[in-house]
N, C-alpha and C. Protein backbone atom coordinates (compact mmCIF):
# COMPACT_ATOMS: atom_id res chain seq x y z
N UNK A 1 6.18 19.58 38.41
CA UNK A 1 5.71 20.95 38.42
C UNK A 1 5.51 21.47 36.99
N UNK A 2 6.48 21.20 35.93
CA UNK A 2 6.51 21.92 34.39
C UNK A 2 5.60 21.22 33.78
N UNK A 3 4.85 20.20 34.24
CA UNK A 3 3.92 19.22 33.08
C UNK A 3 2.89 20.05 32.44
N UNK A 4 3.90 20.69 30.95
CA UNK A 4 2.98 21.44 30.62
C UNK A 4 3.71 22.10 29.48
N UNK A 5 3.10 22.75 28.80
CA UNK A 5 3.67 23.99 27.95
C UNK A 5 4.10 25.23 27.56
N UNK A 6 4.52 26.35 27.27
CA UNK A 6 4.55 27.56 26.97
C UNK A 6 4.02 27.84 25.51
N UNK A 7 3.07 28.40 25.17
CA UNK A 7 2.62 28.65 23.91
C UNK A 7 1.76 30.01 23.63
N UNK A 8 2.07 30.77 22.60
CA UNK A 8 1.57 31.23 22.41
C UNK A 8 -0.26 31.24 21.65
N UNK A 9 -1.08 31.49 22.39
CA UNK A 9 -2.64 30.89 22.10
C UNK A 9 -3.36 31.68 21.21
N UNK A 10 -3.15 31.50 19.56
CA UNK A 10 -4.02 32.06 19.16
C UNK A 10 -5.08 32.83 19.32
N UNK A 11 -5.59 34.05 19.17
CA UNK A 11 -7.22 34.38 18.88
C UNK A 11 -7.52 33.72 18.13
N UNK A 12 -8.89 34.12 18.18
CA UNK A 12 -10.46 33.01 17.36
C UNK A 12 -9.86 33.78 16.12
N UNK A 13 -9.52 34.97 15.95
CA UNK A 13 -9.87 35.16 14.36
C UNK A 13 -8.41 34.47 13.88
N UNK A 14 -7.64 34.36 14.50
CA UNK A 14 -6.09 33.78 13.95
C UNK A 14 -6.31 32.11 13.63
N UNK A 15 -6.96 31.60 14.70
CA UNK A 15 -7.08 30.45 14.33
C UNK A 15 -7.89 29.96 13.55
N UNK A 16 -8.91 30.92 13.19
CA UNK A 16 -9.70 30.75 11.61
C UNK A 16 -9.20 30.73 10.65
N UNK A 17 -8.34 32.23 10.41
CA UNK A 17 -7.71 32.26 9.59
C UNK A 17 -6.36 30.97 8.91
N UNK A 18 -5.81 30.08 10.10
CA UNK A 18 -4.81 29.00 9.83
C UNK A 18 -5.99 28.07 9.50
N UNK A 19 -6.71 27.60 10.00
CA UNK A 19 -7.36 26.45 10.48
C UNK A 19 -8.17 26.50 8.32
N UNK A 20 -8.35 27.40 7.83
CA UNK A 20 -8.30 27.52 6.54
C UNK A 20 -7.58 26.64 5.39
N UNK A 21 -6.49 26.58 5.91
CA UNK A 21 -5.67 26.04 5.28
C UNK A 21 -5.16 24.19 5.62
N UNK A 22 -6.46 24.00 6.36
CA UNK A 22 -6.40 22.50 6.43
C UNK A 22 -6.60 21.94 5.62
N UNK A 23 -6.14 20.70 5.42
CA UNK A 23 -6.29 19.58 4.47
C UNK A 23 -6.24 18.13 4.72
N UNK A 24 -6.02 18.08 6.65
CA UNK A 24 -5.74 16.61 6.86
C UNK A 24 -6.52 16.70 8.27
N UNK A 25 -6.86 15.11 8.83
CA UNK A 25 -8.20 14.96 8.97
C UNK A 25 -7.68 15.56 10.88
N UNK A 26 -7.03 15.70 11.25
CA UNK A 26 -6.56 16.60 12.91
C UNK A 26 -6.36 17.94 12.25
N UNK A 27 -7.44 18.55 12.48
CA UNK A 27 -6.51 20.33 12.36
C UNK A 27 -6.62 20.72 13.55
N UNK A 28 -5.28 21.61 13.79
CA UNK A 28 -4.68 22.02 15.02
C UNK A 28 -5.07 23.57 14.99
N UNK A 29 -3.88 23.93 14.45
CA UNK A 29 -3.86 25.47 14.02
C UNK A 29 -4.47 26.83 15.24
N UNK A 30 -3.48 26.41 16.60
CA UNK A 30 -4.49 27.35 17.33
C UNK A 30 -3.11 27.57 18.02
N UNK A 31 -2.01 27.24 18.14
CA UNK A 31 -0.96 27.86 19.11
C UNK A 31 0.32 27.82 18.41
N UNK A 32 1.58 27.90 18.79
CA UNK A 32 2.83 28.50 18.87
C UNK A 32 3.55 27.91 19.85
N UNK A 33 3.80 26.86 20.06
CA UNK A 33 4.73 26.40 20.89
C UNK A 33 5.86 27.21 21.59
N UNK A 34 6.23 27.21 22.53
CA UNK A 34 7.52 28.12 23.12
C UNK A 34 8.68 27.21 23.98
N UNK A 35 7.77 26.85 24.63
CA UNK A 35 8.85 25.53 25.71
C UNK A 35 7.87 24.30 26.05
N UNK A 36 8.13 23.21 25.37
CA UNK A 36 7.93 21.94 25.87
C UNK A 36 8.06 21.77 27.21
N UNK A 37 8.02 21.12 28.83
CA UNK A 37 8.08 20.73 29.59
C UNK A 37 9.37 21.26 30.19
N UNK A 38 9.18 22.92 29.94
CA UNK A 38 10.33 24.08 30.54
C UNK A 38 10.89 23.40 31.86
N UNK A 39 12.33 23.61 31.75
CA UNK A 39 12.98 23.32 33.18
C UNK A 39 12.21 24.66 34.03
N UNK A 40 13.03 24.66 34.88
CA UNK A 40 12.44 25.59 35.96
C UNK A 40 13.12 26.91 35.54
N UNK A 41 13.86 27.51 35.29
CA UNK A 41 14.66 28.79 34.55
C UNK A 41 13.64 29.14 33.47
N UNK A 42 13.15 28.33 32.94
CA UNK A 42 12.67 28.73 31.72
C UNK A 42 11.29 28.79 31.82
N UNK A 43 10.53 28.59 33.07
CA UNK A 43 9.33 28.29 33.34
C UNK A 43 9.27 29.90 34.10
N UNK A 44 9.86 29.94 34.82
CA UNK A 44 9.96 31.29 35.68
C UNK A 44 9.81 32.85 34.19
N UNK A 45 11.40 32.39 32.93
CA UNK A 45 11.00 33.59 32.55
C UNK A 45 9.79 33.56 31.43
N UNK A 46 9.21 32.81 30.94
CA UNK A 46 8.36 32.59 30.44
C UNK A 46 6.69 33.43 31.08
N UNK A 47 6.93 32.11 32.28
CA UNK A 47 5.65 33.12 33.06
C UNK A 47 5.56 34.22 33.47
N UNK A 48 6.67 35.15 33.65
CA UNK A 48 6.27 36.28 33.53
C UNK A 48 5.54 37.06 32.26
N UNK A 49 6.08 36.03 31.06
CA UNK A 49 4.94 36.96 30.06
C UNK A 49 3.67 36.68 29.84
N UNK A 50 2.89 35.57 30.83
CA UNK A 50 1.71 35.18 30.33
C UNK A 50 0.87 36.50 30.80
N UNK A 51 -0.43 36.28 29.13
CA UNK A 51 -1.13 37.03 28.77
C UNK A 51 -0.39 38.25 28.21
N UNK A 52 0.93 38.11 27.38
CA UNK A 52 1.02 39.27 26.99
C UNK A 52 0.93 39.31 25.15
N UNK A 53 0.51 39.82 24.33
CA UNK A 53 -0.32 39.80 23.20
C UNK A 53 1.01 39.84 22.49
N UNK A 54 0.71 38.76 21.46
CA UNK A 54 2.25 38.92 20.51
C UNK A 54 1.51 38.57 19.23
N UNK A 55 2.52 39.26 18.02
CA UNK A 55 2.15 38.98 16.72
C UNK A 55 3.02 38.11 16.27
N UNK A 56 2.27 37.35 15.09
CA UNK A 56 3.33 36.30 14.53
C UNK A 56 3.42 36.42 13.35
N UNK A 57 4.67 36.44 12.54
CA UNK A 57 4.49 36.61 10.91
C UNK A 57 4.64 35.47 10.21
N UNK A 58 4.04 35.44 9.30
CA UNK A 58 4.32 33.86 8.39
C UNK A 58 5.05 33.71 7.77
N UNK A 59 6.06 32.97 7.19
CA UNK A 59 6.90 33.27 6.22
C UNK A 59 6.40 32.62 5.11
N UNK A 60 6.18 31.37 5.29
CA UNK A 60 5.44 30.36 4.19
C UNK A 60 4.80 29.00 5.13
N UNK A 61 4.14 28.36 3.83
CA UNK A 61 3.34 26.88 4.56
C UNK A 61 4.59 25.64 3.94
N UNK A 62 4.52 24.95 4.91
CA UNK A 62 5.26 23.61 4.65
C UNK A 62 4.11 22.52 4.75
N UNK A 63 4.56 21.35 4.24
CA UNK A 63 4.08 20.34 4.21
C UNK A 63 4.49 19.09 3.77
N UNK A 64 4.09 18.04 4.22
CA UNK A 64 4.38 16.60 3.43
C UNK A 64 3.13 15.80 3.81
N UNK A 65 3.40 14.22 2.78
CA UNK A 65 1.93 13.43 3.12
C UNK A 65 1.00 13.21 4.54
N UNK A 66 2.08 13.85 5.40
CA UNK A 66 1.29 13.85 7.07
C UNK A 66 0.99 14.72 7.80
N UNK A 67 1.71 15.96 7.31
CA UNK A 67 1.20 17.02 8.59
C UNK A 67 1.65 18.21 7.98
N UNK A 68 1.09 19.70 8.14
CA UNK A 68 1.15 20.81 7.44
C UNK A 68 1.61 21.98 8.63
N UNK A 69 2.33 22.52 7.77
CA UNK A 69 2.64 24.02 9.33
C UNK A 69 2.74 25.12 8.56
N UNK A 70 2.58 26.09 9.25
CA UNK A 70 3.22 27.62 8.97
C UNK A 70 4.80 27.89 9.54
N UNK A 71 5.19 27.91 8.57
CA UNK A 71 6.92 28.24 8.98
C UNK A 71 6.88 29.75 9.03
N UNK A 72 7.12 30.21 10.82
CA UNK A 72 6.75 31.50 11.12
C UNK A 72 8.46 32.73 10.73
N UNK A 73 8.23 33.37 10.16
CA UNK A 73 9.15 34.67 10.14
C UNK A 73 9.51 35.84 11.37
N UNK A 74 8.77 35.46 12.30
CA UNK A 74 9.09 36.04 13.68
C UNK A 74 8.13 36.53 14.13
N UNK A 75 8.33 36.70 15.87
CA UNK A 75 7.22 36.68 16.86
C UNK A 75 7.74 38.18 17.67
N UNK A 76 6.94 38.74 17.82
CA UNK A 76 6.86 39.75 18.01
C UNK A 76 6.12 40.27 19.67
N UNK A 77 6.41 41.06 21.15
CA UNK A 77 5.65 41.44 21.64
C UNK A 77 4.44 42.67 21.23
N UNK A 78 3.51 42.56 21.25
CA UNK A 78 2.90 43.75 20.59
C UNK A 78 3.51 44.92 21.25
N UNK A 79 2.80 45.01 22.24
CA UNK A 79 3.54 46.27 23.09
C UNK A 79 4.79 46.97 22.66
N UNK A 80 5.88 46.16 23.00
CA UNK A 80 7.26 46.70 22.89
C UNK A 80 7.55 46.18 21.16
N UNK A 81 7.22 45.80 20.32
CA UNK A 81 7.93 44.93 19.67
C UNK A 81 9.33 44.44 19.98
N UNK A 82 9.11 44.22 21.05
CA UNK A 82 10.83 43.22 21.49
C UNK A 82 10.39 41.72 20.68
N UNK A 83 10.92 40.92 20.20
CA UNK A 83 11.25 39.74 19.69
C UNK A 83 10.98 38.74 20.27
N UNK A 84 10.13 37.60 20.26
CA UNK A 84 10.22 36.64 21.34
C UNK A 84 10.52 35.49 20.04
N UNK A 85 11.40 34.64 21.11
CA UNK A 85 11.73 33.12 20.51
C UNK A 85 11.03 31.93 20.90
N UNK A 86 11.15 30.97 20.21
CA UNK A 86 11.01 29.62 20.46
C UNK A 86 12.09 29.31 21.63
N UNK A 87 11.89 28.80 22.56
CA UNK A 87 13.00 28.08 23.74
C UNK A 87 13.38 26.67 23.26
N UNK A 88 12.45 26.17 22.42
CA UNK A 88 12.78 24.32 22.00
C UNK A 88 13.39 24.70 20.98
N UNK A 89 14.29 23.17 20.52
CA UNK A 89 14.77 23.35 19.26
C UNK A 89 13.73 23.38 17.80
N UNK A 90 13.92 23.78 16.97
CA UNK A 90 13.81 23.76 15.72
C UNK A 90 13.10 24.81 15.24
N UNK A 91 12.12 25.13 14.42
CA UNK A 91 11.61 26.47 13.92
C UNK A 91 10.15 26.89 14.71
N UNK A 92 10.40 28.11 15.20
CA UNK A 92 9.15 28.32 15.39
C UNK A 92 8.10 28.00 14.19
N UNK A 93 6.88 27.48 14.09
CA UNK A 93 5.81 27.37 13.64
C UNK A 93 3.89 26.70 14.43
N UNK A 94 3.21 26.60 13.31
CA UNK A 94 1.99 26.35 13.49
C UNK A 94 1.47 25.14 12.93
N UNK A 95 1.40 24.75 13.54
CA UNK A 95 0.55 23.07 12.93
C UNK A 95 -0.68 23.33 12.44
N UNK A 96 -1.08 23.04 11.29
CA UNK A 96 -1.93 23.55 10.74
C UNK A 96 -3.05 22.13 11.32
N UNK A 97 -2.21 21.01 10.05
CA UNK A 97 -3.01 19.99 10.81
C UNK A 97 -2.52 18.36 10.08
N UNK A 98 -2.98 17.70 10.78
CA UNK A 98 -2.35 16.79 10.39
C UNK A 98 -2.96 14.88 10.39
N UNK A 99 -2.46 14.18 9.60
CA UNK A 99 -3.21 12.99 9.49
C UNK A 99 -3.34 12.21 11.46
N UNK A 100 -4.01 11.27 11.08
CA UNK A 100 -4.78 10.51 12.44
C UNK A 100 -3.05 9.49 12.47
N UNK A 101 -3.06 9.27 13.79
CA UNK A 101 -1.31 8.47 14.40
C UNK A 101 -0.69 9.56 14.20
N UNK A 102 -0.80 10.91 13.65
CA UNK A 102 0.66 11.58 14.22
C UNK A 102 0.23 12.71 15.12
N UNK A 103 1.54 14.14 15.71
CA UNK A 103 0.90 14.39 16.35
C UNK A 103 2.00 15.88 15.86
N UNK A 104 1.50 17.01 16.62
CA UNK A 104 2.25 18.15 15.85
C UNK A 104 3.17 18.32 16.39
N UNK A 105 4.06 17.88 17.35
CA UNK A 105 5.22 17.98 17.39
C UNK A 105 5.79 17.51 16.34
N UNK A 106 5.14 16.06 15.24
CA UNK A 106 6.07 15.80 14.34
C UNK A 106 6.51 17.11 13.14
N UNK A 107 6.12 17.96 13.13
CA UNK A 107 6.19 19.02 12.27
C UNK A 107 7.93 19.68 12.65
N UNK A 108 8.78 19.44 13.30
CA UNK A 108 9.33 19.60 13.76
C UNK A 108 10.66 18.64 12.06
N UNK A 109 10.74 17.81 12.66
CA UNK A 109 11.17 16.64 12.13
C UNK A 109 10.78 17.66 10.23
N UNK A 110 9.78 17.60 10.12
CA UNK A 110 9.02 17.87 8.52
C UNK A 110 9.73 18.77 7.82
N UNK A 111 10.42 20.23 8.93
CA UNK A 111 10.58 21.50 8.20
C UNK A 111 12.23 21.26 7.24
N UNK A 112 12.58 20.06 8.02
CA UNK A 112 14.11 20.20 7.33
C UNK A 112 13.74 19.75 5.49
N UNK A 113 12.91 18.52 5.45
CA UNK A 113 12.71 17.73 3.85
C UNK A 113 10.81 17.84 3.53
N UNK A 114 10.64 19.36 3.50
CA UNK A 114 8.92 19.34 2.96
C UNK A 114 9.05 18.69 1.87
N UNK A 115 7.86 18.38 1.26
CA UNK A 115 7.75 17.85 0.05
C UNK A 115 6.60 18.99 -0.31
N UNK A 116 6.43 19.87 0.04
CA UNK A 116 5.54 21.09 -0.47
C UNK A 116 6.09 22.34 0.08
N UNK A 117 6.19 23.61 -0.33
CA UNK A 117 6.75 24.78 -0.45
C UNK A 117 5.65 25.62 -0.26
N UNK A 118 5.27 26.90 0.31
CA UNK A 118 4.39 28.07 -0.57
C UNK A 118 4.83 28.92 0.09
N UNK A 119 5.62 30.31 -0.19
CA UNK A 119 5.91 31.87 0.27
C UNK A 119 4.22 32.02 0.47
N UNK A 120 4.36 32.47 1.63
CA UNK A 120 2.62 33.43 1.95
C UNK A 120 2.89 34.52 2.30
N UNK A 121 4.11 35.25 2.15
CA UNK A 121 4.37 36.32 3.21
C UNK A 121 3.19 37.41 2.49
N UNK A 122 2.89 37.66 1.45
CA UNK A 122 2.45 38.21 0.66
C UNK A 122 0.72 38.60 0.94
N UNK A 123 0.37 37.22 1.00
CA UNK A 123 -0.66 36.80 1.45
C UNK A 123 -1.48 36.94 2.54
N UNK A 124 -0.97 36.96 3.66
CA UNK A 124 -1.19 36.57 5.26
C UNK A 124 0.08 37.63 5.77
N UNK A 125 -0.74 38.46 6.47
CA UNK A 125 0.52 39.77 6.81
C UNK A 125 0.35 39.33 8.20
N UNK A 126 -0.16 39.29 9.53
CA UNK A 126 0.16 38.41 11.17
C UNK A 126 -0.77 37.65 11.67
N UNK A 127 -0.38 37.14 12.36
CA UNK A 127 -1.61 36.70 13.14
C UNK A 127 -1.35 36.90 14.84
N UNK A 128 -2.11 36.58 15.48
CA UNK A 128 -2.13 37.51 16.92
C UNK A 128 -2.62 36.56 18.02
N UNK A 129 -2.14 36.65 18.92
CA UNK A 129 -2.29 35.76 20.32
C UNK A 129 -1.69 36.21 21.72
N UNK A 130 -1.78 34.92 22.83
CA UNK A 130 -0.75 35.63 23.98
C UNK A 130 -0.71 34.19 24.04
N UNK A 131 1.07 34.46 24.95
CA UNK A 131 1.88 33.57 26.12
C UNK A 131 0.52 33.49 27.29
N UNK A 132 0.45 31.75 26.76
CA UNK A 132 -0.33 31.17 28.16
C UNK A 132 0.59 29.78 28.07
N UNK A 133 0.33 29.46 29.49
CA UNK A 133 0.91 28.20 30.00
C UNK A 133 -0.33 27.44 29.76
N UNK A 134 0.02 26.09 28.98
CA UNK A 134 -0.56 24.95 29.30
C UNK A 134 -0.77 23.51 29.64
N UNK A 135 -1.30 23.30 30.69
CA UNK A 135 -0.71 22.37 31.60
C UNK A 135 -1.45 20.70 30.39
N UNK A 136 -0.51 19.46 30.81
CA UNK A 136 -1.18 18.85 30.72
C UNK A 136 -2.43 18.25 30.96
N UNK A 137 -2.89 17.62 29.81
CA UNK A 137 -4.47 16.89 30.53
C UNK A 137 -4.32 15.88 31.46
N UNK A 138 -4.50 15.70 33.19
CA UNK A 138 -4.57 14.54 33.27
C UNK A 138 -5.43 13.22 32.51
N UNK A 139 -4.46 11.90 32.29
CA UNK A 139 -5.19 10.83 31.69
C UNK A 139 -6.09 10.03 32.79
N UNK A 140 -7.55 9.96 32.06
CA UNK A 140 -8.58 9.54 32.95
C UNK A 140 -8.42 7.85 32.96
């Protein structure tokens, strides 16, 4: 039943705006991960927020020789500004993009030993999307 995701889905202008900052030959840069392959608890409260518009702040870009992210400073409902989290482990962020054999979950793994740094908070004040579920592709 969960074969699938929770993510928050970029707008076109958000994902322009990341998708900018590519440098490796997969750019991603269009969602926000929330729950990997949610148990059922977490699938239930999740879907109640699909389609609801959240902002995301950047804190800075990470990177190493394989794959690049936005290390996010917090997610926000627009509406209420109530707070929304990541449900998986490790930091919320954005895969910007990343070399051919890997895949953006490895960004995960990356945020503890970058080998590149940059504060953007300065720079890049939110970017904007909603909680949609997305299911896997079946393989043809």
């Amino acid at each position: 039943m969960n074969n699938g995701y929770y993510a928050v889905a970029l707008d076109k202008e958000s994902c322009e705006a990341v998708q900018k900052y590519s440098t490796m030959d997969v750019v991603v840069g269009d969602h926000i991960t929330l729950a990997y392959k949610p148990n059922n608890e977490t699938f239930k409260k999740l879907n109640k927020l699909c389609g609801t518009k959240v902002d995301a702040y950047i804190k800075e870009i990470r990177a190493n020789k394989n794959i690049e992210a936005f290390w996010l400073n917090g997610m926000y409902l627009t509406e209420s500004y109530k707070k929304l989290k990541r449900i998986d482990k490790g930091p919320a962020h954005i895969t910007i993009s990343h070399k051919k054999g890997f895949k953006s979950g490895d960004a995960n793994s990356m945020f503890k030993r970058p080998t590149y740094k940059q504060d953007l908070q300065t720079e890049m004040d939110y970017l904007q999307g909603e909680v949609k579920w997305i299911p896997f592709k079946e393989k043809e």
